[in-house]
C-alpha atoms as a PDB file:
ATOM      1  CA  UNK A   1     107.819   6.323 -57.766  1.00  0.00           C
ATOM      2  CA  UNK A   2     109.296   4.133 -61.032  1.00  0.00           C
ATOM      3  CA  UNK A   3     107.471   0.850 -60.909  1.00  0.00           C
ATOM      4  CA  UNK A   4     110.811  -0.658 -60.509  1.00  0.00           C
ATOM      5  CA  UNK A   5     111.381   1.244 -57.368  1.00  0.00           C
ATOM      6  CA  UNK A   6     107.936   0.204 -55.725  1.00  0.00           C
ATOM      7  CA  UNK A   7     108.469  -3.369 -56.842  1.00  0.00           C
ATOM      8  CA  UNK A   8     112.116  -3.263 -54.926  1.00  0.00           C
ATOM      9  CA  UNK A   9     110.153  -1.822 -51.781  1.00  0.00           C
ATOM     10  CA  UNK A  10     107.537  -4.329 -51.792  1.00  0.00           C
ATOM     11  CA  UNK A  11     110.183  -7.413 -51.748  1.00  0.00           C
ATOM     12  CA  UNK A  12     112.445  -5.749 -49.257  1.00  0.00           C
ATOM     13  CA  UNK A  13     109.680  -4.371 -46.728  1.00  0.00           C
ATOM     14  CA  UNK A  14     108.294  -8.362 -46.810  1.00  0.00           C
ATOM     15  CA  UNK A  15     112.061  -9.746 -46.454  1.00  0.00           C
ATOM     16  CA  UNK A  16     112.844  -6.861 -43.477  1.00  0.00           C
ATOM     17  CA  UNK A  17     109.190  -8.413 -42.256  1.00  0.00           C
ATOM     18  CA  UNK A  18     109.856 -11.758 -42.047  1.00  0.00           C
ATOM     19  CA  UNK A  19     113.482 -11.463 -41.250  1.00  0.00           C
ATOM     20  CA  UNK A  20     114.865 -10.039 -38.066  1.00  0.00           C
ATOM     21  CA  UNK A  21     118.225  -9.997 -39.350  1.00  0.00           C
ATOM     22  CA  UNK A  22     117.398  -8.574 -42.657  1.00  0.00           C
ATOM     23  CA  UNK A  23     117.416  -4.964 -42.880  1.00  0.00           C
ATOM     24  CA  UNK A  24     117.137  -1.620 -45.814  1.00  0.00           C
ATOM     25  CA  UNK A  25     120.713  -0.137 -46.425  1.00  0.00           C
ATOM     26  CA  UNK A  26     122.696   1.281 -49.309  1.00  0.00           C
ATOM     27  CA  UNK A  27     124.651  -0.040 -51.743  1.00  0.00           C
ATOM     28  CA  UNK A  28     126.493   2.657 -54.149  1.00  0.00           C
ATOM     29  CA  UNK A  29     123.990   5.046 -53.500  1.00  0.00           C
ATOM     30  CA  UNK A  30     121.665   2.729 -53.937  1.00  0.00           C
ATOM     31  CA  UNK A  31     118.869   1.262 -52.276  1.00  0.00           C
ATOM     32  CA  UNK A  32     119.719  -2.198 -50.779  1.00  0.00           C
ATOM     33  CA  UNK A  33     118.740  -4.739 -48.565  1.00  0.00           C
ATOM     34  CA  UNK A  34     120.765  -6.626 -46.248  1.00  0.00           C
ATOM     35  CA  UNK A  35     121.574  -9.416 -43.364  1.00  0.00           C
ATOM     36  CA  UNK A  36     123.705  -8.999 -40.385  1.00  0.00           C
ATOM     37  CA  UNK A  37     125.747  -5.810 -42.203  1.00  0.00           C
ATOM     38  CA  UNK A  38     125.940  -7.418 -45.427  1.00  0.00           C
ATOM     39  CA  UNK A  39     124.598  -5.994 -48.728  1.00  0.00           C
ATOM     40  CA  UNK A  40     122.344  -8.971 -50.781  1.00  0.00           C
ATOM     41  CA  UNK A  41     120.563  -7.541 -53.256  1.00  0.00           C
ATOM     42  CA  UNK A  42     120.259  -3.744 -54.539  1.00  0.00           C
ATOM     43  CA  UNK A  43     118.450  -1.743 -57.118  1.00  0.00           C
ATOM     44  CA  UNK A  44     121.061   0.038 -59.403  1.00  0.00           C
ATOM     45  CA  UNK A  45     120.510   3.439 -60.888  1.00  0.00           C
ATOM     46  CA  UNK A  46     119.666   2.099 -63.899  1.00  0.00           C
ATOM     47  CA  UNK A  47     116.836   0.486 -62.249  1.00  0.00           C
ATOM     48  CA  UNK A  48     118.002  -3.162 -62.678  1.00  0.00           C
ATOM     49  CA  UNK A  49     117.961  -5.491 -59.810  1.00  0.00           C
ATOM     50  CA  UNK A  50     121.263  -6.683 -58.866  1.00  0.00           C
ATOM     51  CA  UNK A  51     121.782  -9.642 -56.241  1.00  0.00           C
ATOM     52  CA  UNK A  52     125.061 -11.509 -54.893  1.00  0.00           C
ATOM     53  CA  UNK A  53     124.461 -15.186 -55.845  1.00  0.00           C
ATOM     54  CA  UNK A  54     128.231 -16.261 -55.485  1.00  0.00           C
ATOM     55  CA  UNK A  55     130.988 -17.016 -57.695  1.00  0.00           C
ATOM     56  CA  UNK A  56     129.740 -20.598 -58.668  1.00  0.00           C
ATOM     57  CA  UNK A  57     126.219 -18.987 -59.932  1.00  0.00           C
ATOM     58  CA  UNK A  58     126.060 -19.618 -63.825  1.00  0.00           C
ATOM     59  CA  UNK A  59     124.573 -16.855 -65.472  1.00  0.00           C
ATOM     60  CA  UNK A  60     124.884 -18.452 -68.810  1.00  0.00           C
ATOM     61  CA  UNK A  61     122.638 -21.650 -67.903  1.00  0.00           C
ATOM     62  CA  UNK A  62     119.812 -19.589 -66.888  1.00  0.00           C
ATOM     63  CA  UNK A  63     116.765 -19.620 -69.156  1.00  0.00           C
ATOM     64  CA  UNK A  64     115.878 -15.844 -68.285  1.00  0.00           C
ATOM     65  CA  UNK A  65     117.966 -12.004 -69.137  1.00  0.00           C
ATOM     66  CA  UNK A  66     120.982 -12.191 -66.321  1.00  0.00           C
ATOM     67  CA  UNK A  67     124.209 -10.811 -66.553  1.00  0.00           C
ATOM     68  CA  UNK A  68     127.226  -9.748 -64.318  1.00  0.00           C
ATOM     69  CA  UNK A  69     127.106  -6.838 -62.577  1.00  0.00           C
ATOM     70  CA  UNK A  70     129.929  -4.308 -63.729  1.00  0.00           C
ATOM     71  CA  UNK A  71     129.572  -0.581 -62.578  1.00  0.00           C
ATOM     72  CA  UNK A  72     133.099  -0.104 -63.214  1.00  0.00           C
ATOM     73  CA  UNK A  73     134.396   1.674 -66.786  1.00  0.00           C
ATOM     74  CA  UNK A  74     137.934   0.883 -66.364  1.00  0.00           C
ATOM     75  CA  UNK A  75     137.815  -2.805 -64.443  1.00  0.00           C
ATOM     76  CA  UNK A  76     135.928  -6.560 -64.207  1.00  0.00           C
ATOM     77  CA  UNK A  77     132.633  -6.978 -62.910  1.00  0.00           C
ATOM     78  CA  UNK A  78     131.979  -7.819 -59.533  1.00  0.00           C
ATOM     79  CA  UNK A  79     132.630 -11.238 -58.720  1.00  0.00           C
ATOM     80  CA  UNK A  80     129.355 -13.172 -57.694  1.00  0.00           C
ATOM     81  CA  UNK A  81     126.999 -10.147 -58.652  1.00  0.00           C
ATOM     82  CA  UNK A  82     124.303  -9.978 -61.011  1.00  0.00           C
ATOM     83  CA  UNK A  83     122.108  -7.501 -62.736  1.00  0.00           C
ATOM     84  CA  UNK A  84     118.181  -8.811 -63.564  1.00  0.00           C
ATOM     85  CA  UNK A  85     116.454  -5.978 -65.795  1.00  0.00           C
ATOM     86  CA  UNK A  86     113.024  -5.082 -64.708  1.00  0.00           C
ATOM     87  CA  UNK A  87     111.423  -7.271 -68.057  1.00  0.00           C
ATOM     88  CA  UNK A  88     112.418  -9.954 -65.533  1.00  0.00           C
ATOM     89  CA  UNK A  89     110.763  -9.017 -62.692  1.00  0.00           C
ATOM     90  CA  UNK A  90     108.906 -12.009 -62.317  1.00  0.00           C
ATOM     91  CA  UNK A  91     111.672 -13.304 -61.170  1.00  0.00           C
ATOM     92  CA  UNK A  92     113.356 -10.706 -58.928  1.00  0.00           C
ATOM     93  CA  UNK A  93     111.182 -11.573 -55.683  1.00  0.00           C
ATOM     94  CA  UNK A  94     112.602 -15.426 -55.943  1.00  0.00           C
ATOM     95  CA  UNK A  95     116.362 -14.197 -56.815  1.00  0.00           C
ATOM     96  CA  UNK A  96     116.272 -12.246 -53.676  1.00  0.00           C
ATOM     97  CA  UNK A  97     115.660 -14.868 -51.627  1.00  0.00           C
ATOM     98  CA  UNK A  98     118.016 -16.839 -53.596  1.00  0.00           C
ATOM     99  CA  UNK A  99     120.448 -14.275 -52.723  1.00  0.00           C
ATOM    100  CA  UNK A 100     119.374 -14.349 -48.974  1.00  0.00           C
ATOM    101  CA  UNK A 101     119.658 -18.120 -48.554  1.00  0.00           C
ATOM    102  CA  UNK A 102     122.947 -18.074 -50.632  1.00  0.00           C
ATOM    103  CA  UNK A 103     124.314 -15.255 -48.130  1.00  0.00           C
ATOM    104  CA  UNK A 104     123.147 -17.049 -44.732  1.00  0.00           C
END
């Protein structure tokens, strides 16, 4: 297993853990982690975190690698998603609850 992949198991096994309403799912084929249904955070196939911090998150006054998430070749990014490369990964157990509390 990719560190990346056993890094995004460790946070969502102690969020599913601690969480009753937190659970593993899918996102795009993906790996994700989510409450009541709803996909919160995911780990892309590129191995880059990607969380749902909401439309009025500002990537651009953040002091750490963040940018929207855009899987699409022909369209926008996704509006309120994120990608966090693994050289952050610091910070991706704190975004994911960031995510969680901002999806609640």
């Amino acid at each position: 297993m990719r560190p990346e992949q056993q890094l995004f198991v460790t946070i969502r096994n102690e969020l599913v853990e601690a969480h009753p309403q937190v659970e593993t799912g899918n996102m795009m084929g993906s790996p994700a982690i989510t409450k009541n249904g709803k996909v919160f955070a995911f780990l892309s196939k590129k191995f880059l975190m990607v969380f749902k911090l909401g439309k009025e998150f500002d990537p651009e006054n953040q002091d750490f690698e963040i940018r929207p998430f855009n899987p699409f070749k022909k369209k926008g990014p996704l509006t309120g998603w994120y990608e966090v490369p693994f050289s952050e990964k610091q910070l991706w157990k704190s975004l994911t609850n960031e995510a969680l509390e901002f999806n609640s």
